[in-house]
N, C-alpha and C. Protein backbone atom coordinates (compact mmCIF):
# COMPACT_ATOMS: atom_id res chain seq x y z
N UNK A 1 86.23 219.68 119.31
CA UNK A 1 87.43 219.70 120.13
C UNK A 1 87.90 218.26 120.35
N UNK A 2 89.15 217.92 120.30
CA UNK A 2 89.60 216.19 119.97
C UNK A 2 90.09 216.53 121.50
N UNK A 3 89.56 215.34 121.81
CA UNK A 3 90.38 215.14 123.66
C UNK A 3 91.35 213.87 123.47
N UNK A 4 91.96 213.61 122.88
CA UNK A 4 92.64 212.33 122.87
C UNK A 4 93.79 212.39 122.06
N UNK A 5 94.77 212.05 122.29
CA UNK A 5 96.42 211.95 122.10
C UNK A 5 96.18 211.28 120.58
N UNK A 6 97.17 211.70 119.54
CA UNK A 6 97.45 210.72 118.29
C UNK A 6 98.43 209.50 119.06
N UNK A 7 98.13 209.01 117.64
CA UNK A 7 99.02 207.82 118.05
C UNK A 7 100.51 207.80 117.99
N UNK A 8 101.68 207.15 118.48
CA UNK A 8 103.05 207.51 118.23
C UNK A 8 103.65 207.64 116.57
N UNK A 9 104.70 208.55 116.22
CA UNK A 9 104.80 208.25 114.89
C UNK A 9 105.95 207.02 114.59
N UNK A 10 105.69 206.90 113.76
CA UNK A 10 106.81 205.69 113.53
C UNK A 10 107.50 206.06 112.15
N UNK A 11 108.72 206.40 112.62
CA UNK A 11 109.84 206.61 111.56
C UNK A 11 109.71 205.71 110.58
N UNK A 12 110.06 204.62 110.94
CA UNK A 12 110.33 203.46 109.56
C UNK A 12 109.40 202.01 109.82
N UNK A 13 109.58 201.55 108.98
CA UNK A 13 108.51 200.47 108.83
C UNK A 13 109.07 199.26 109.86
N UNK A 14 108.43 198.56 110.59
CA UNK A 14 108.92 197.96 111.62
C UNK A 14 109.34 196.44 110.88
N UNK A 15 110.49 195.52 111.61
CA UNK A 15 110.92 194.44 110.62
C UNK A 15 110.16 193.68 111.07
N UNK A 16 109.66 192.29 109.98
CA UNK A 16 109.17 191.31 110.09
C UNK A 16 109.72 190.12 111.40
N UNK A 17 109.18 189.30 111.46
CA UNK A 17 109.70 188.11 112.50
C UNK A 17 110.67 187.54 111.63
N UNK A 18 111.97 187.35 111.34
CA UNK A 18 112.93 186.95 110.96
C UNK A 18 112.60 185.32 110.82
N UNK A 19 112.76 184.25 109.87
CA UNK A 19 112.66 182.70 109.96
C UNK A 19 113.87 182.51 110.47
N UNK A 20 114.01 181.26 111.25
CA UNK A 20 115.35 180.22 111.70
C UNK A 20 116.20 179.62 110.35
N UNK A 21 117.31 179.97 110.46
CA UNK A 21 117.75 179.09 109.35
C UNK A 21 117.33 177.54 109.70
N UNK A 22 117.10 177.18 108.29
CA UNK A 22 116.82 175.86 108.36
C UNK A 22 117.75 174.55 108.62
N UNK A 23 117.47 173.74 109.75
CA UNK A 23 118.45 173.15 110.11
C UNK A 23 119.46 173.76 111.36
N UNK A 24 119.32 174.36 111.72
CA UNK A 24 120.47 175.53 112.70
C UNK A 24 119.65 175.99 113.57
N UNK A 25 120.48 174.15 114.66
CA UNK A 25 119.70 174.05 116.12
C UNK A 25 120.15 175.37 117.47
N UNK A 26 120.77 176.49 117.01
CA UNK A 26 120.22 177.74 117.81
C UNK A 26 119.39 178.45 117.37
N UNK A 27 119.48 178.57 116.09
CA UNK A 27 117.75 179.34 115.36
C UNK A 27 116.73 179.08 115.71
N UNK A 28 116.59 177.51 115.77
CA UNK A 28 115.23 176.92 116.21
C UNK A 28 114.85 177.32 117.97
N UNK A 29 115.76 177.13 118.36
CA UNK A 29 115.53 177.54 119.57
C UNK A 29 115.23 178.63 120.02
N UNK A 30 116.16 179.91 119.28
CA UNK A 30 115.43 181.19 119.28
C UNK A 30 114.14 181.60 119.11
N UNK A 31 113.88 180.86 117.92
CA UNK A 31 112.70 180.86 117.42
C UNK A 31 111.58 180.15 118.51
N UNK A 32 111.81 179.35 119.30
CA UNK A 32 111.08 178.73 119.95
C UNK A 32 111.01 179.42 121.52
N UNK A 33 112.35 179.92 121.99
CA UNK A 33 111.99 181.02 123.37
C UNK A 33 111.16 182.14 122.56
N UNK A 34 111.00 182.55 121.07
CA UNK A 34 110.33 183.69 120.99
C UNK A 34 109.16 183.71 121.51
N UNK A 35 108.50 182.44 120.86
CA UNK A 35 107.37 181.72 120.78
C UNK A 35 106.67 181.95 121.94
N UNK A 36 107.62 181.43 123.18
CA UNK A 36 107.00 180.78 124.70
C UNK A 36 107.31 182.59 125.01
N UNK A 37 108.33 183.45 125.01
CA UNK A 37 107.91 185.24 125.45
C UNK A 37 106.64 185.64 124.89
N UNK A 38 106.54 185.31 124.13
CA UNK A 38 105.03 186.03 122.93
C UNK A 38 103.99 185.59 123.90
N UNK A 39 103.96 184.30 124.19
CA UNK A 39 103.07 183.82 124.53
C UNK A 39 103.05 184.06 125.73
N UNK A 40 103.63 184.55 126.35
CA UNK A 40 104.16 184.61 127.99
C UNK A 40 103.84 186.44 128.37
N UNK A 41 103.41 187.04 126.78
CA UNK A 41 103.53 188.68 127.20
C UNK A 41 104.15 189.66 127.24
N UNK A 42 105.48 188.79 127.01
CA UNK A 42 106.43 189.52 127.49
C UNK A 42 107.15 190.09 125.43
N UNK A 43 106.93 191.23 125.30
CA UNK A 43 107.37 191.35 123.64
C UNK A 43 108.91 192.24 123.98
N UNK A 44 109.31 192.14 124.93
CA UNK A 44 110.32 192.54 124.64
C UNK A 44 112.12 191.77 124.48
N UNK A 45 111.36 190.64 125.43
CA UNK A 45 112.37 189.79 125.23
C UNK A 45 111.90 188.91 123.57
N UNK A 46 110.99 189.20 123.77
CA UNK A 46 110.87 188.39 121.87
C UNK A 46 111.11 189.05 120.65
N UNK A 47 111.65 190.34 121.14
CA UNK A 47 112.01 190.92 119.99
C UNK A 47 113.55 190.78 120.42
N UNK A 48 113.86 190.59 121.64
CA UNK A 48 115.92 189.77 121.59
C UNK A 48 115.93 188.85 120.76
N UNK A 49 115.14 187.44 121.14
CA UNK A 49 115.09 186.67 120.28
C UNK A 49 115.17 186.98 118.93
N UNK A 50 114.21 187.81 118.21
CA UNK A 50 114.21 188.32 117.02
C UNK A 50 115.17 189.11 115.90
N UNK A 51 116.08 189.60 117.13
CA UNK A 51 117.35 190.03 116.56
C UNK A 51 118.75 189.15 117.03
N UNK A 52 118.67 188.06 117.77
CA UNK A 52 119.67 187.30 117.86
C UNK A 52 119.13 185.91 116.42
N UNK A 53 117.94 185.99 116.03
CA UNK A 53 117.95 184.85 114.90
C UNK A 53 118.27 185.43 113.78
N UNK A 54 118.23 187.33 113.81
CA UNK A 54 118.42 188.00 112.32
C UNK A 54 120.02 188.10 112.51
N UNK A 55 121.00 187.90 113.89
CA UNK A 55 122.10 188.48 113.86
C UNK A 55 122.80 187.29 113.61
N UNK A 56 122.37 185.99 113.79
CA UNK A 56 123.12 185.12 113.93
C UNK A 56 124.29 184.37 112.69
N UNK A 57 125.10 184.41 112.96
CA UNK A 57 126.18 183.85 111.41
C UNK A 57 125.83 182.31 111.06
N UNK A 58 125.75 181.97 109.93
CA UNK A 58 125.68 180.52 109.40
C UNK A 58 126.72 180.68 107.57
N UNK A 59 127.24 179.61 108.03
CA UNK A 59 127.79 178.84 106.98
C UNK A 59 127.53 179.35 105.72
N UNK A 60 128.68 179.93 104.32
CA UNK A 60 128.42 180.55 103.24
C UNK A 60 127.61 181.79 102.94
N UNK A 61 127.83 182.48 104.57
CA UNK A 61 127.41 184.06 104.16
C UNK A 61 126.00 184.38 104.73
N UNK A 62 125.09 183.14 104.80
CA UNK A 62 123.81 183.72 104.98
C UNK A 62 123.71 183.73 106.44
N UNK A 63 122.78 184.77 106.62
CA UNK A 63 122.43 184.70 107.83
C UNK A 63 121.03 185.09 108.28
């Protein structure tokens, strides 16, 4: 008899930590409040971070 809950399912594969564009002093910074939330416990504001460095626009398309 199993007494214990499965684990949640997970639809899709979860995204990686996005890199800062290189050079692109709000990336870095994103990248760097992620850093200090992670480290702070807090994963939910580091996954804002994580989608404001994947959302962010730079120069010739990439982002």
């Amino acid at each position: 008899m199993k007494t214990t809950m499965d684990p949640p399912i997970t639809l899709e594969l979860p995204l990686s930590e996005p890199a800062p564009a290189s050079g692109c002093g709000v990336c870095g910074a994103l990248a760097r409040q992620r850093a200090e939330y992670t480290t702070a416990g807090n994963p939910s504001r580091a996954t804002d971070c994580s989608i404001e460095i994947r959302n962010h626009p730079h120069k010739g398309g990439a982002s």
